[in-house]
Protein backbone atom coordinates (compact mmCIF):
# COMPACT_ATOMS: atom_id res chain seq x y z
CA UNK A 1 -27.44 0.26 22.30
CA UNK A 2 -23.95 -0.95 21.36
CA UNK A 3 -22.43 1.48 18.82
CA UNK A 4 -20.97 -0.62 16.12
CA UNK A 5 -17.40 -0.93 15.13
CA UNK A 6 -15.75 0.93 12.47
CA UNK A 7 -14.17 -0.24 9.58
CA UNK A 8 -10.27 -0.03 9.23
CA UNK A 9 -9.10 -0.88 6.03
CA UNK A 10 -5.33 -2.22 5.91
CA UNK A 11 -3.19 -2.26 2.77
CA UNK A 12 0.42 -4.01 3.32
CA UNK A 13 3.23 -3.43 0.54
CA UNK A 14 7.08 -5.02 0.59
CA UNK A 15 8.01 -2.48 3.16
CA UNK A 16 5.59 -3.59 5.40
CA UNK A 17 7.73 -7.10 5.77
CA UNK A 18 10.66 -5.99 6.05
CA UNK A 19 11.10 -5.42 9.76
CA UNK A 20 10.10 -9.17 9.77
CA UNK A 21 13.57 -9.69 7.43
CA UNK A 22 11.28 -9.34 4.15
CA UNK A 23 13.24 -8.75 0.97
CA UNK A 24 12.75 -5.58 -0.52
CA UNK A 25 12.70 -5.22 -4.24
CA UNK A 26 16.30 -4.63 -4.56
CA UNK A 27 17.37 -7.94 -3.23
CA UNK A 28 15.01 -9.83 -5.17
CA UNK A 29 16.12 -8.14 -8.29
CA UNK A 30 19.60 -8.97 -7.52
CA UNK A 31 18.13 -12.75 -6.47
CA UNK A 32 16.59 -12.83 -10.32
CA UNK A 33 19.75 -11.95 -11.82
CA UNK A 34 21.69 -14.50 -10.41
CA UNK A 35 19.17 -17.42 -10.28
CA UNK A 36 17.82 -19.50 -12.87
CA UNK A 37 19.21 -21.16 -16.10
CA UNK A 38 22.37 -20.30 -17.58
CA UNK A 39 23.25 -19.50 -21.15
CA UNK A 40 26.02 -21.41 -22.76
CA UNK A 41 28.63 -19.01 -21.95
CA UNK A 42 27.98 -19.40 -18.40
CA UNK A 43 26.23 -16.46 -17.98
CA UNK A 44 22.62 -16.07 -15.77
CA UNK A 45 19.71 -15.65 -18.94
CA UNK A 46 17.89 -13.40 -16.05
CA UNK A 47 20.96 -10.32 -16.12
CA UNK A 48 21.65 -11.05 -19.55
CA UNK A 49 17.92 -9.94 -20.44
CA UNK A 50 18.15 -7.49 -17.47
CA UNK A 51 20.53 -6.01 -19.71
CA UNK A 52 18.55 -6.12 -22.70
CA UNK A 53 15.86 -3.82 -20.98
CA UNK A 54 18.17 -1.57 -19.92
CA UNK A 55 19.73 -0.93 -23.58
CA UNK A 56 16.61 -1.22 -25.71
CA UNK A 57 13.43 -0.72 -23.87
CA UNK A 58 14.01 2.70 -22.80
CA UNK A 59 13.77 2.49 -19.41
CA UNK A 60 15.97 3.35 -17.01
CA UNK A 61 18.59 1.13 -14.78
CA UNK A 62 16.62 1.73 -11.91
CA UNK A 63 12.86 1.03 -13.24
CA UNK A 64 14.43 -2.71 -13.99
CA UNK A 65 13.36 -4.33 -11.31
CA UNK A 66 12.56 -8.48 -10.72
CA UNK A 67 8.95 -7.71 -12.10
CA UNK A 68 9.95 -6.03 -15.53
CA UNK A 69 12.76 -9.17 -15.52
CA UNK A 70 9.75 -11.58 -15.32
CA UNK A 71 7.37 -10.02 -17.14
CA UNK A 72 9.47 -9.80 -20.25
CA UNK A 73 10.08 -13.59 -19.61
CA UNK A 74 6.41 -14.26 -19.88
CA UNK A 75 6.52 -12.37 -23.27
CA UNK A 76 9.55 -13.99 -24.74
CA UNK A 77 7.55 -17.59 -23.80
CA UNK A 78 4.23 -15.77 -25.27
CA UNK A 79 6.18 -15.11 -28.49
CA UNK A 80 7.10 -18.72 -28.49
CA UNK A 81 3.71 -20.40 -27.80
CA UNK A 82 2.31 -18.30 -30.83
CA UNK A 83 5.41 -17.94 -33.00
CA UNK A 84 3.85 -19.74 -35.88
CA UNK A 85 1.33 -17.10 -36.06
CA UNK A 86 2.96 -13.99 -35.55
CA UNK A 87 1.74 -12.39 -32.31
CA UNK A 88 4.19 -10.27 -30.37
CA UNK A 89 3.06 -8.63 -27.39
CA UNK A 90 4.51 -6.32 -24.44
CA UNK A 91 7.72 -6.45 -23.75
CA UNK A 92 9.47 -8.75 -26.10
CA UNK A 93 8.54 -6.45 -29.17
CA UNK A 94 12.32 -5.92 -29.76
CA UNK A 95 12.40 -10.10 -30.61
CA UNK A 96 10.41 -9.40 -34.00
CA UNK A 97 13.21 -9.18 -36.15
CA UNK A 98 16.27 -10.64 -34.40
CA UNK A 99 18.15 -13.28 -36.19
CA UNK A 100 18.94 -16.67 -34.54
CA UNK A 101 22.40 -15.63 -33.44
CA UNK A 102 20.46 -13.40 -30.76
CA UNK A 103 18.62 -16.09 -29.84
CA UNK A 104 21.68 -18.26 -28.97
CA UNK A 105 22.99 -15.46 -26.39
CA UNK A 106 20.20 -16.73 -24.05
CA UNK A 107 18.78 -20.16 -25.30
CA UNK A 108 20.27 -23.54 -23.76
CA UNK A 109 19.05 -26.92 -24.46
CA UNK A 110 18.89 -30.11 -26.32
CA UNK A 111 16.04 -31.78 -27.92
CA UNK A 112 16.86 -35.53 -27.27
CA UNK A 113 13.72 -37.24 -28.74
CA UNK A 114 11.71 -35.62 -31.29
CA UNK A 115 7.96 -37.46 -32.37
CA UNK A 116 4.74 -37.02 -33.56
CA UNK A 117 2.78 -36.20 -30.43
CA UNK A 118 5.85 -35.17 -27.31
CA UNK A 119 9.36 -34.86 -27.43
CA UNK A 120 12.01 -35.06 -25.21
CA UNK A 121 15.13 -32.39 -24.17
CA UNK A 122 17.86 -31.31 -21.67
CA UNK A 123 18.62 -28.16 -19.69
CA UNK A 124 22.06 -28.39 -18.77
CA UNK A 125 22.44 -28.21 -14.75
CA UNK A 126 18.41 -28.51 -14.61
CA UNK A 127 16.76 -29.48 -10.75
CA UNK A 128 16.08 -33.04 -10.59
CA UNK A 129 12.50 -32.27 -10.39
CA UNK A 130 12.76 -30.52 -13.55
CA UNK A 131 14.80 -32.48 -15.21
CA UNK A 132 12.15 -35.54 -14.86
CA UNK A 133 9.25 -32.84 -16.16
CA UNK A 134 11.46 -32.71 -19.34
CA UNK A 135 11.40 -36.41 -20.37
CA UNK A 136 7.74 -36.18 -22.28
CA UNK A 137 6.30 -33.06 -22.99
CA UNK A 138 3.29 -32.91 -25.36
CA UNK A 139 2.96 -30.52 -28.53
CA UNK A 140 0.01 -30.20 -28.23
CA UNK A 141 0.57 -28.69 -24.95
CA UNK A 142 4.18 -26.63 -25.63
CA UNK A 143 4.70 -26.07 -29.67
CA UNK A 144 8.03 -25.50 -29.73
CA UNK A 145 11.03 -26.58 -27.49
CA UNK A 146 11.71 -22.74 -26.60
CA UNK A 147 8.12 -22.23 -24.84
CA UNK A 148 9.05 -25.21 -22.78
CA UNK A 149 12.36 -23.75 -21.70
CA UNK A 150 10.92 -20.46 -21.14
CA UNK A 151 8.43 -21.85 -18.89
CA UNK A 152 11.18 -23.60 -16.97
CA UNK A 153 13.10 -20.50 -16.62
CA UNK A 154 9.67 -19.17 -15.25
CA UNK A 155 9.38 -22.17 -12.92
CA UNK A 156 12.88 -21.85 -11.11
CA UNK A 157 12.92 -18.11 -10.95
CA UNK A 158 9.24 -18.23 -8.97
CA UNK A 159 10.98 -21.24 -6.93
CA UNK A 160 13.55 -18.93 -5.39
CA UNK A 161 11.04 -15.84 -4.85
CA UNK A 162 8.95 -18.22 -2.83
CA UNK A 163 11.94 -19.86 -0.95
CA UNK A 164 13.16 -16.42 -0.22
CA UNK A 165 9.38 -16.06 1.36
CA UNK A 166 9.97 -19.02 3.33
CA UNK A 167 13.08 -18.45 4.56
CA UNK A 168 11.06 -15.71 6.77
CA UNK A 169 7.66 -16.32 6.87
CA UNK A 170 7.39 -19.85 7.43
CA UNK A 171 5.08 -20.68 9.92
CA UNK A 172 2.33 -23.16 10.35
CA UNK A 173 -0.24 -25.03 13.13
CA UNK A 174 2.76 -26.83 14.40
CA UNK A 175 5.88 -24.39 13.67
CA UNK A 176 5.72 -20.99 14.34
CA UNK A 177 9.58 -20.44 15.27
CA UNK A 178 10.64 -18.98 12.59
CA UNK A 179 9.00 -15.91 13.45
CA UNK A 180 9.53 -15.67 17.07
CA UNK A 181 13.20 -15.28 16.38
CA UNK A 182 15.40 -12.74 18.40
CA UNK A 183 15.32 -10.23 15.63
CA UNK A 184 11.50 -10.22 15.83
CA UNK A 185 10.95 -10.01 19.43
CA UNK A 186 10.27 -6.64 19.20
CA UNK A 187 8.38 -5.77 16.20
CA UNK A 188 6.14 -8.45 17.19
CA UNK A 189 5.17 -7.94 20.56
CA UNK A 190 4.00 -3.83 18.72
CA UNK A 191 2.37 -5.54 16.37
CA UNK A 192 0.44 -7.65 18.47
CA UNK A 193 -1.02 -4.87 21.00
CA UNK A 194 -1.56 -2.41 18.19
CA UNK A 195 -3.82 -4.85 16.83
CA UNK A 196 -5.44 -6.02 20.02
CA UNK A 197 -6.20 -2.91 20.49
CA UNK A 198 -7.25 -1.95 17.07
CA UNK A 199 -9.43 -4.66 17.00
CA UNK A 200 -11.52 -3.44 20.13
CA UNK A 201 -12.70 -0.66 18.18
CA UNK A 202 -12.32 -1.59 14.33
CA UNK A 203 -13.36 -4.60 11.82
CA UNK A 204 -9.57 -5.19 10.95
CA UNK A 205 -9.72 -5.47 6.90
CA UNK A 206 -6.36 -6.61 5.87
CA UNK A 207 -4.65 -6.54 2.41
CA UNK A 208 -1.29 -7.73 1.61
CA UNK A 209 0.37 -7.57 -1.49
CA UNK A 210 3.30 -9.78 0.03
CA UNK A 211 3.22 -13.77 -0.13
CA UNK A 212 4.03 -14.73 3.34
CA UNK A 213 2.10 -15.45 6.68
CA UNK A 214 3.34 -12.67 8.99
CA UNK A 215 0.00 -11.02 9.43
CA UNK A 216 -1.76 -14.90 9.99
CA UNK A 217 0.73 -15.31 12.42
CA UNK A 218 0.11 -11.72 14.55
CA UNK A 219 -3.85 -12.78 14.57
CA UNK A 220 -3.13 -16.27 15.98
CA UNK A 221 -1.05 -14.85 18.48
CA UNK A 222 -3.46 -12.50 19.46
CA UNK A 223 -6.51 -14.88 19.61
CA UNK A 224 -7.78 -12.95 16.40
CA UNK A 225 -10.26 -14.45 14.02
CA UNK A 226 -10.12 -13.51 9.83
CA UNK A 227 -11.41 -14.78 7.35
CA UNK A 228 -9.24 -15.81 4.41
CA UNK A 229 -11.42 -16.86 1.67
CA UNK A 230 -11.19 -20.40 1.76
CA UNK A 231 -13.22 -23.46 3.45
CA UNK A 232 -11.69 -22.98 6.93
CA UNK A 233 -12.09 -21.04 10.02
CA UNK A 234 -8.26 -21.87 11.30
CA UNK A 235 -5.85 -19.15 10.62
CA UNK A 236 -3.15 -22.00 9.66
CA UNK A 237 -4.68 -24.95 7.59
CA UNK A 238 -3.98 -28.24 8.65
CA UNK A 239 -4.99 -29.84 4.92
CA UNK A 240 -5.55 -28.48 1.83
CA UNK A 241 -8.83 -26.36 1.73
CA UNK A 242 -10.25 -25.19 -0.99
CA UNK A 243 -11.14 -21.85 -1.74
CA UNK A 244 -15.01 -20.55 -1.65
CA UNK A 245 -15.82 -17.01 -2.81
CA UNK A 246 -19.59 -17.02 -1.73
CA UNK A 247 -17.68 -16.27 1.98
CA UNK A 248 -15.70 -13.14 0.89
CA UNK A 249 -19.38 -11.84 0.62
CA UNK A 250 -20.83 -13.01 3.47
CA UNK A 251 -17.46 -11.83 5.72
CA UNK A 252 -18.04 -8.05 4.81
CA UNK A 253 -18.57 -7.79 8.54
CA UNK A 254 -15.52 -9.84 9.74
CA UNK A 255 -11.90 -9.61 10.20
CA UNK A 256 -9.88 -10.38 6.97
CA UNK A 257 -6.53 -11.34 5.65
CA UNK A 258 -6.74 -11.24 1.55
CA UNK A 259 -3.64 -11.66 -0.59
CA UNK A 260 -4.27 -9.87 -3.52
CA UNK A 261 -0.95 -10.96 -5.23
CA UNK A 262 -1.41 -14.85 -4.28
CA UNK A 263 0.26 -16.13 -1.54
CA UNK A 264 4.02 -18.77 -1.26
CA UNK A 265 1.20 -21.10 0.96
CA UNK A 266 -1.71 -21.26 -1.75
CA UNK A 267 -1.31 -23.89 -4.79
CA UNK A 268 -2.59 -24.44 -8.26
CA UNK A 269 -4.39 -27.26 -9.27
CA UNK A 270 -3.92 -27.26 -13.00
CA UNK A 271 -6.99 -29.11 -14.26
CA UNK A 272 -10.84 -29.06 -13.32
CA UNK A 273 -13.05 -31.55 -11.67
CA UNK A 274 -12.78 -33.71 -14.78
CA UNK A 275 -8.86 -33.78 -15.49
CA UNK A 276 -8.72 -31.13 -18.34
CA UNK A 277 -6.87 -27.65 -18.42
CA UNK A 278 -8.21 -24.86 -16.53
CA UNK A 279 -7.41 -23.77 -12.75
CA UNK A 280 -8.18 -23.74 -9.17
CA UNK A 281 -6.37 -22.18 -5.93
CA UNK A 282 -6.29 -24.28 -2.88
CA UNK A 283 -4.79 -22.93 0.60
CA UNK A 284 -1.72 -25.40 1.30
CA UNK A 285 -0.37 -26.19 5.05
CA UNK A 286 2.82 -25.27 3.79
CA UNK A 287 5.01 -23.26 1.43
CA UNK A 288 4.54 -24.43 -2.37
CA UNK A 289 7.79 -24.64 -4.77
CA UNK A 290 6.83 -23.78 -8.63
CA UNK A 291 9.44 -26.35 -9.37
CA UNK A 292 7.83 -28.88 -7.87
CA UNK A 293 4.23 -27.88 -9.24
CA UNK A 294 3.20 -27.36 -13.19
CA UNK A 295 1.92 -23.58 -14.15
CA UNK A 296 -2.33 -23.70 -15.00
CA UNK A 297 -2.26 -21.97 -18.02
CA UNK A 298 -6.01 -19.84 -18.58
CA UNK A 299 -6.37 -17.37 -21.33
CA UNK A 300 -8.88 -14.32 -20.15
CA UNK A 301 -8.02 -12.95 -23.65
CA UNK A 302 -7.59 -14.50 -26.71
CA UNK A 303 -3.95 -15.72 -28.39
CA UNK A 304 -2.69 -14.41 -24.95
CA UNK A 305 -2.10 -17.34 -22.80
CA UNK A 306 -1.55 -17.10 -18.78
CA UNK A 307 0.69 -18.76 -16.54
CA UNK A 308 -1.13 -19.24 -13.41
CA UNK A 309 1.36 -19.74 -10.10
CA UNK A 310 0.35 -19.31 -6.43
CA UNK A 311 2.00 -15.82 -6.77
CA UNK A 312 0.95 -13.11 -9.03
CA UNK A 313 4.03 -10.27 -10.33
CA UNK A 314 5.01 -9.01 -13.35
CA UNK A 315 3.24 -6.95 -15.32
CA UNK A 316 0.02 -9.03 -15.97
CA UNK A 317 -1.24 -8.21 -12.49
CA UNK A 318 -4.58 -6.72 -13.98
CA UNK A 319 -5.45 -9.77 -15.88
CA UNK A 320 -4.25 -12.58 -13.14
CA UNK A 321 -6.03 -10.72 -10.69
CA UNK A 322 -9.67 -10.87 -13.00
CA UNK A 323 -9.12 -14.58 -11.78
CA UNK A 324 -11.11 -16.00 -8.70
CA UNK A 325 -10.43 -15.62 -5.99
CA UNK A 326 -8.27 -12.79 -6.68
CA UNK A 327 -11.66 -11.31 -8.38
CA UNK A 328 -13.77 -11.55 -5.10
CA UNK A 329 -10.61 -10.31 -3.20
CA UNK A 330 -10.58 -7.74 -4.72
CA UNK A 331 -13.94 -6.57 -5.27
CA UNK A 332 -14.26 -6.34 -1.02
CA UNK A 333 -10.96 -4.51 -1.30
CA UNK A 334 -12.70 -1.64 -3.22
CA UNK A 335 -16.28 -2.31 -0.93
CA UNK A 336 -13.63 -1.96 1.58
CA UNK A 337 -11.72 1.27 0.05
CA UNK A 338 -15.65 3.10 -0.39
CA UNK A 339 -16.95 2.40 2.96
CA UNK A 340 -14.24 2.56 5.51
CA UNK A 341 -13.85 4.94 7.76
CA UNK A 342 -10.18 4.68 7.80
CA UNK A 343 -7.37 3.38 5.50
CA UNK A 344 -4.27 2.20 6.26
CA UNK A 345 -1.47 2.04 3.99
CA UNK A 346 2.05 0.33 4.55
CA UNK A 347 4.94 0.65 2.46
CA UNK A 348 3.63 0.66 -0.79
CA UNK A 349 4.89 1.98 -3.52
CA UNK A 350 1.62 3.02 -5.46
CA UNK A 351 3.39 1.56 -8.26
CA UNK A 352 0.61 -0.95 -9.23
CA UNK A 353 -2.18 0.94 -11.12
CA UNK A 354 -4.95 -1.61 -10.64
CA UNK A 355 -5.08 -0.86 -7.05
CA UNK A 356 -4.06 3.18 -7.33
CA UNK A 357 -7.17 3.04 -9.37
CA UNK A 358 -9.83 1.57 -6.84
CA UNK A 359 -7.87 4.02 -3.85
CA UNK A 360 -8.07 6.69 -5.90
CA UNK A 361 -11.82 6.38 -7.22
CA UNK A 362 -12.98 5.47 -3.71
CA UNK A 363 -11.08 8.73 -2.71
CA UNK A 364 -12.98 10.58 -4.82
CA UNK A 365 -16.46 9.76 -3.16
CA UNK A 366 -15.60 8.87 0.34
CA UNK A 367 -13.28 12.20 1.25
CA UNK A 368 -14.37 11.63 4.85
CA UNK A 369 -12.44 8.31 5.36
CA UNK A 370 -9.23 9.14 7.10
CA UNK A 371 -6.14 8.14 5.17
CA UNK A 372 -2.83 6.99 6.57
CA UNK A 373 0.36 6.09 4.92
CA UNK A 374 3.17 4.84 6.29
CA UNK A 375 6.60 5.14 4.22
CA UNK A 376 10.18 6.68 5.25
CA UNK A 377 10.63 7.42 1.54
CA UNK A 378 7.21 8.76 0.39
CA UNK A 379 7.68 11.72 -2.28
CA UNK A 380 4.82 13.83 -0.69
CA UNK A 381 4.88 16.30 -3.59
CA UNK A 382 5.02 13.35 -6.15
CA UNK A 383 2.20 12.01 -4.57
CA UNK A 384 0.28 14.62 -4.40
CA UNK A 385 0.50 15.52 -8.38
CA UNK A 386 0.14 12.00 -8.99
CA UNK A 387 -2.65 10.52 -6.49
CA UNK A 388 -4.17 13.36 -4.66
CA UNK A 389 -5.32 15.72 -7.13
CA UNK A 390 -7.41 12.89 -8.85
CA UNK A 391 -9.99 13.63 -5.55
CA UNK A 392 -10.98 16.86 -5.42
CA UNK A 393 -11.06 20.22 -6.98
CA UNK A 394 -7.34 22.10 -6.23
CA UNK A 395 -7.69 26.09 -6.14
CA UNK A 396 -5.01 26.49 -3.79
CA UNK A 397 -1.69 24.25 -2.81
CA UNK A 398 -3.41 22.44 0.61
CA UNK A 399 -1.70 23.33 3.88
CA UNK A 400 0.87 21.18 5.42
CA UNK A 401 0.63 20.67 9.19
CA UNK A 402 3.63 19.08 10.81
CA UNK A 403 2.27 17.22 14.05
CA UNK A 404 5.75 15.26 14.85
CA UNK A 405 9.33 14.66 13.70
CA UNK A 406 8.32 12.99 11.06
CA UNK A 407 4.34 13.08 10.60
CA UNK A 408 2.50 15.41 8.14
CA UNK A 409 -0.89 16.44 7.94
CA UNK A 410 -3.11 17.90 5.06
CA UNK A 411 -6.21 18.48 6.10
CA UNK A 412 -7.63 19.35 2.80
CA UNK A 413 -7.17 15.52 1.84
CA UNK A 414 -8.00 14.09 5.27
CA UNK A 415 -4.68 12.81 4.93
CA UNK A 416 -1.50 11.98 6.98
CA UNK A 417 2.25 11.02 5.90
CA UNK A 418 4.39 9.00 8.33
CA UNK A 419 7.74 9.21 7.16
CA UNK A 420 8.93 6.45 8.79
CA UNK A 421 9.03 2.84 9.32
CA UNK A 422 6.15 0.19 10.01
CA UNK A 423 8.20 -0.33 13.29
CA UNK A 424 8.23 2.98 14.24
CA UNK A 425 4.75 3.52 13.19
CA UNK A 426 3.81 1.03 15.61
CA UNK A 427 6.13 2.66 18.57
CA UNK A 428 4.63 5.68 17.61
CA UNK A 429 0.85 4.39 18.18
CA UNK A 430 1.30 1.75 20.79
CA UNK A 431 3.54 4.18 23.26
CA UNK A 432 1.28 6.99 22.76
């Protein structure tokens, strides 16, 4: 009798990509603060609010990142889509009682035609795309001028995250060059055997919190099926396909590639089957510009209105991701998490608690399941305080066994630290 594979469970952060020339968060912070709108002295609206965090929301410089930049965006257009009634939320709490001359530091725009159903206005220096979405815009739709120019803002600064994506990750049926670049020679020819090999012995159960197609592209190479939650059995789509979550549960038993955080190649469609406002996520044969596509807009709770693009960050990760098919994603991520026999974790920061939460409550029950991470700048005794004592019972500080330069094992916590790079993670495993 054939013994059945095990289960590896793979969970890919932003470090993960960046031996494939990803961008790690400190270049796309300092891509937000220098993209975008500009105010009308000339300045980016991105680093001017980047500065507003740092002064008055009591974080640090450092804890700033693109995320908290965007997130407090979302707010400030929140705060304008219900400004008639009063709601503040998160971070734009210190807008309640600013007087218009704040307001002027970061708003830009005209109103050209004002009537009783749409208006008109210009964003100086606006895309062309854009600038045509600004001609009629509905009240009924965007209440005030400001939520409109906030969700612009919102619109260009997505735009360059997802070129940035694509200046790296684009690959498709018919192009696959930009990944088979000198730079990647390497990385990808230890990528490809480790997973060959992996997948001789292991259901490969991948997770990436990044937007891009490197991992599509390893499998195709390799000859490797996975399913990736929509109507097609091609790793690269060669139409739009639509996405059906009935096959997330049926491909328990299957290979996998799951974006949990959306994906630069998915797209909304911002209306249902009969032309009014809801949402649906369709897999795209290429890269999708926000600029060039409207935001669905879904509330999951009430008076607090979503922006739905093909990529999820910010701070409203928990409630985007209650959306299908991030939902069914991932609900086999924590199937996944409970009932594999290994997991795999790559450059992540563990600084998103809606998946710290499923790792660490699967932990808790399945302490046989061997546990890998893979970061050159993991703070082991951070993590441990922060992470591992949420899974068992501590009466004693758990042993540290160094078994390499720069491996650690604690056997208490079936778990091992690899202080190093994805790349030379994968030297490490494919030469040895």
């Amino acid at each position: 009798m054939q013994k059945s594979k095990k289960r590896s469970v793979f969970l890919f952060g932003a470090g993960s990509a960046i031996s494939w020339g990803g961008p790690p968060t400190s270049e796309l912070t300092k891509l937000i603060c220098k993209s975008g709108i500009k105010n009308k002295e000339g300045e980016y609206i991105t680093k001017v609010i980047f500065d507003w965090l740092v002064k008055y929301s009591g974080l640090d410089e450092w804890d700033v990142n693109f995320e908290t930049i965007i997130n407090a965006i979302e707010d400030i257009a929140e705060y304008w889509f219900n400004s008639s009634n009063g709601l503040i939320n998160g971070l734009a709490f210190p807008l309640k009682d600013v007087n218009r001359d704040v307001w002027e530091e970061i708003l830009n725009f005209k109103v050209t035609y004002k009537g009783d159903r749409q208006f008109s206005m210009e964003i100086p220096n606006a895309d062309v795309v854009l600038e045509q979405d600004l001609k009629f815009i509905s009240k009924d739709k965007y209440p005030t001028p400001e939520s409109k120019f906030f969700e612009a803002l919102l619109q260009c600064l997505f735009t360059e995250i997802q070129a940035r994506i694509s200046d790296y990750s684009y690959v498709t049926v018919s192009h696959v060059k930009t990944l088979e670049n000198e730079n990647n020679m390497e990385i990808n020819d230890l990528a490809l055997k480790f997973f060959a090999n992996k997948s001789e012995r292991s259901i490969l159960r991948l997770y990436n919190l990044n937007y891009d197609r490197v991992f599509q592209y390893l499998f195709y190479k390799a000859g490797l099926s996975a399913d990736q939650g929509f109507n097609d059995e091609e790793i690269f789509p060669r139409s739009i396909v639509h996405f059906n979550p009935l096959r997330i549960f049926r491909k328990m038993e299957e290979n996998c590639i799951y974006h949990l955080h959306g994906s630069a190649f998915w797209e909304v469609v911002p209306v249902d089957s009969n032309g009014l406002d809801y949402y649906k996520f369709v897999h795209s044969p290429y890269p999708t510009l926000q600029v060039n596509e409207a935001f669905a807009r879904f509330e999951m709770e009430k008076g607090k209105p979503l922006l739905i693009g093909n990529i999820i960050t910010g701070y409203r990760k928990s409630q985007r991701t209650s959306l299908s098919p991030f939902r069914q994603m991932f609900s086999a991520f924590d199937q996944d998490c409970h009932k594999g026999e290994e997991l795999i974790v790559i450059g992540y920061s563990f600084s998103d608690q809606h998946i710290n939460d499923i790792i660490n409550k699967a932990r808790e029950v399945n302490q046989s399941q061997k546990l890998v991470i893979i970061d050159p700048k993991i703070d082991i005794d951070k993590f441990l305080f922060n992470h591992a004592s949420k899974w068992k019972w501590l009466d004693q500080i758990p042993e540290r066994k160094p078994i390499g330069e720069k491996i650690i094992s604690i056997p208490f916590f079936n778990l091992t630290f690899y202080q190093m790079t994805f790349r030379e993670f994968l030297e490490e495993q494919v030469i040895t």
